[in-house]
Protein backbone atom coordinates (compact mmCIF):
# COMPACT_ATOMS: atom_id res chain seq x y z
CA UNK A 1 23.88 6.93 3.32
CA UNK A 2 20.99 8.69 5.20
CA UNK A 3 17.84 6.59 6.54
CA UNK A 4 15.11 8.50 3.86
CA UNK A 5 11.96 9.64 5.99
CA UNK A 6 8.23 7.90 6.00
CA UNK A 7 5.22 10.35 6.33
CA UNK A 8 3.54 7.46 8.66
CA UNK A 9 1.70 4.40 7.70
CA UNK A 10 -0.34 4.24 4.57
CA UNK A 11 -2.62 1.48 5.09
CA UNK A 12 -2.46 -2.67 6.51
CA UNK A 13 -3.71 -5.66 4.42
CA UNK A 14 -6.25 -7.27 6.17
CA UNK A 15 -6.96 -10.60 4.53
CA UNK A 16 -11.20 -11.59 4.58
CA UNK A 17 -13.31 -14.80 3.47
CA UNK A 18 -16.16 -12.17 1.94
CA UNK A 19 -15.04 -8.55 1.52
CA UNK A 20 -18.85 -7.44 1.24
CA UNK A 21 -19.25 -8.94 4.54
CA UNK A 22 -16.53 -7.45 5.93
CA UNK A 23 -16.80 -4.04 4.61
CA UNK A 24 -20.48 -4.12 6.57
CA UNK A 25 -18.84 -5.26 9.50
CA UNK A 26 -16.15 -2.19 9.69
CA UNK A 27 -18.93 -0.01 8.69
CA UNK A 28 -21.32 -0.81 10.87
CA UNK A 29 -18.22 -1.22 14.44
CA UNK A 30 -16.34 1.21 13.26
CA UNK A 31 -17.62 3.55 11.24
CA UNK A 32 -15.59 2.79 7.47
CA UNK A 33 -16.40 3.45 4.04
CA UNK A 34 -15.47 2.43 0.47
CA UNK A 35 -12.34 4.54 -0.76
CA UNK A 36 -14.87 4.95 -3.81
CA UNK A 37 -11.66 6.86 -5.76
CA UNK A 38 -9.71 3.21 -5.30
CA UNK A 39 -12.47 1.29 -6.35
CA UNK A 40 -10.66 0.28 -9.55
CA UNK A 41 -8.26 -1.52 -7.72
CA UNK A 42 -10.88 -4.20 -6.64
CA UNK A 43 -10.81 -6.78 -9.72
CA UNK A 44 -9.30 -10.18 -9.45
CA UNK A 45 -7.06 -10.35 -6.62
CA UNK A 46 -6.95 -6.68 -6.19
CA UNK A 47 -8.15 -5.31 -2.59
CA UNK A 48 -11.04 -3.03 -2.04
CA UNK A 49 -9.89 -0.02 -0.11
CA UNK A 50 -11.86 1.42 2.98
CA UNK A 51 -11.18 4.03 5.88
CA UNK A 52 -12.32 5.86 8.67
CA UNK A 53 -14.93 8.93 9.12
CA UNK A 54 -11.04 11.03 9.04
CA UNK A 55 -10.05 9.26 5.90
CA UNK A 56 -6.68 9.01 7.85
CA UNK A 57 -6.66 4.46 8.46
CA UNK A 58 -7.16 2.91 5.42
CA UNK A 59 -7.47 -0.92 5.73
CA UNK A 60 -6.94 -2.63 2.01
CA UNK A 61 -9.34 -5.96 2.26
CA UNK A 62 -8.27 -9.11 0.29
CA UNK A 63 -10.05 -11.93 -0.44
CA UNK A 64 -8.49 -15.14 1.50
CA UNK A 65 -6.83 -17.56 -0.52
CA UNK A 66 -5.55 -21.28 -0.06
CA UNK A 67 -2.40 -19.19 0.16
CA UNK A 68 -1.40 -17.83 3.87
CA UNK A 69 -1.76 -14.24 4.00
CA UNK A 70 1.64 -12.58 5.27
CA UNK A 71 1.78 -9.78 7.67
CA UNK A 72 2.22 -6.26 5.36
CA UNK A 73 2.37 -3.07 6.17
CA UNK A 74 2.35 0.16 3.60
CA UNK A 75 4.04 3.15 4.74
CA UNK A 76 3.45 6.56 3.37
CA UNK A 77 5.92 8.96 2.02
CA UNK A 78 6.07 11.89 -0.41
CA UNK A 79 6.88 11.50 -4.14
CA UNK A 80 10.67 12.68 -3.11
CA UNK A 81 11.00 10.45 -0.10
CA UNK A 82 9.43 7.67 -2.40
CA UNK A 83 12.50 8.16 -4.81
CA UNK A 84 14.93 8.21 -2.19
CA UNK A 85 13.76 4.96 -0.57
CA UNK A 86 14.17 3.44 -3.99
CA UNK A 87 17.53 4.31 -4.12
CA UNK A 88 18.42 3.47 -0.48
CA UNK A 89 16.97 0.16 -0.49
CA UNK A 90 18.78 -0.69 -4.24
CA UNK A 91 21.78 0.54 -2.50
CA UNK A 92 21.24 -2.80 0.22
CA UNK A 93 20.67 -5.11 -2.34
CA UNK A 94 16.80 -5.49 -1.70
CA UNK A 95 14.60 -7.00 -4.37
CA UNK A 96 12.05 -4.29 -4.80
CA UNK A 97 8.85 -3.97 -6.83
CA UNK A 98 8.04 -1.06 -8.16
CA UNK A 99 4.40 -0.78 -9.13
CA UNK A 100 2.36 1.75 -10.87
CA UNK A 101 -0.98 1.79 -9.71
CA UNK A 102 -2.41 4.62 -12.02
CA UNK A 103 -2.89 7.06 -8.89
CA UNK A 104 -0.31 5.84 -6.63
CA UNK A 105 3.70 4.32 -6.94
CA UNK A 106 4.53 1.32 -4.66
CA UNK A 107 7.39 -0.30 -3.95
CA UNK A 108 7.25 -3.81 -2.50
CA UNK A 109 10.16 -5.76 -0.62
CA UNK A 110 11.13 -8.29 1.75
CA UNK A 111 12.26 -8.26 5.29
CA UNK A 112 14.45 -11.00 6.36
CA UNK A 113 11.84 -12.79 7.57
CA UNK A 114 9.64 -12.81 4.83
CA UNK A 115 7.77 -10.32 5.65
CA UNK A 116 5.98 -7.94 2.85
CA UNK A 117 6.74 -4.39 3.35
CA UNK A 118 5.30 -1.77 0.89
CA UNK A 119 6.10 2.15 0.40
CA UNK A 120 3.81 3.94 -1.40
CA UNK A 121 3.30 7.56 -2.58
CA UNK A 122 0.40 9.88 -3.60
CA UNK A 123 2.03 11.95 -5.35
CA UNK A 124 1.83 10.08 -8.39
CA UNK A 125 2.74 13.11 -11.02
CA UNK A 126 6.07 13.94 -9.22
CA UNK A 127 7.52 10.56 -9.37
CA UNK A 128 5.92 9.49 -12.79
CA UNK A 129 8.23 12.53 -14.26
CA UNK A 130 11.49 11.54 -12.48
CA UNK A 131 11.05 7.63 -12.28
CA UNK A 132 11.40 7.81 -16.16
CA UNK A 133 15.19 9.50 -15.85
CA UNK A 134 16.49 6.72 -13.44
């Protein structure tokens, strides 16, 4: 079974004490801004989403817990690619998550060290047609 393809990282988890506080800080060092079309996401436990002037780093900011934060990173891939890594990693036994976040698709799983790995997809349309017939 081929190794499906990533498009390159999607975003990191960054975990903060104050997310207002640190969105000023990236702002103000480095130049990010609220993903404004993500700000749904940021309820409860969800993050709040910010990038770059290129709107090519995202950094997902969530509010620090009593729990320890583990390292995650999201990788990007197209609505296809998305489908096939669904299938690959079911194929190795891994315990995904799929998750459907209104205006992306997620999948979350494991490495063997604990680690939380995501891939997620944009293309929310394609795969909300063909995750139905699987």
């Amino acid at each position: 079974m081929n190794t499906p393809k990533l498009k390159g990282i999607d975003h990191f988890h960054l975990y903060v004490d104050d997310k207002q506080q640190a969105v000023d800080w990236y702002q103000k060092m480095l130049g990010f801004r609220v993903v404004d079309s993500m700000l749904m996401w940021n309820e409860g436990n969800g993050p709040l989403t910010i990038e770059d002037t290129s709107g090519k780093i995202h950094l997902a900011l969530f509010k620090r817990t009593d729990q320890a934060p583990c390292t995650s990173i999201a990788f990007a891939a197209t609505g296809k690619e998305f489908l096939n890594w669904q299938e690959y990693l079911t194929h190795y036994d891994l315990n995904l998550r799929i998750a459907d976040h209104q205006i992306t698709w997620s999948m979350y799983f494991k490495d063997p060290f604990e680690n939380m790995h995501e891939i997620t997809t944009s293309e929310y349309n394609y795969v909300a047609e063909r995750i139905k017939n699987r």
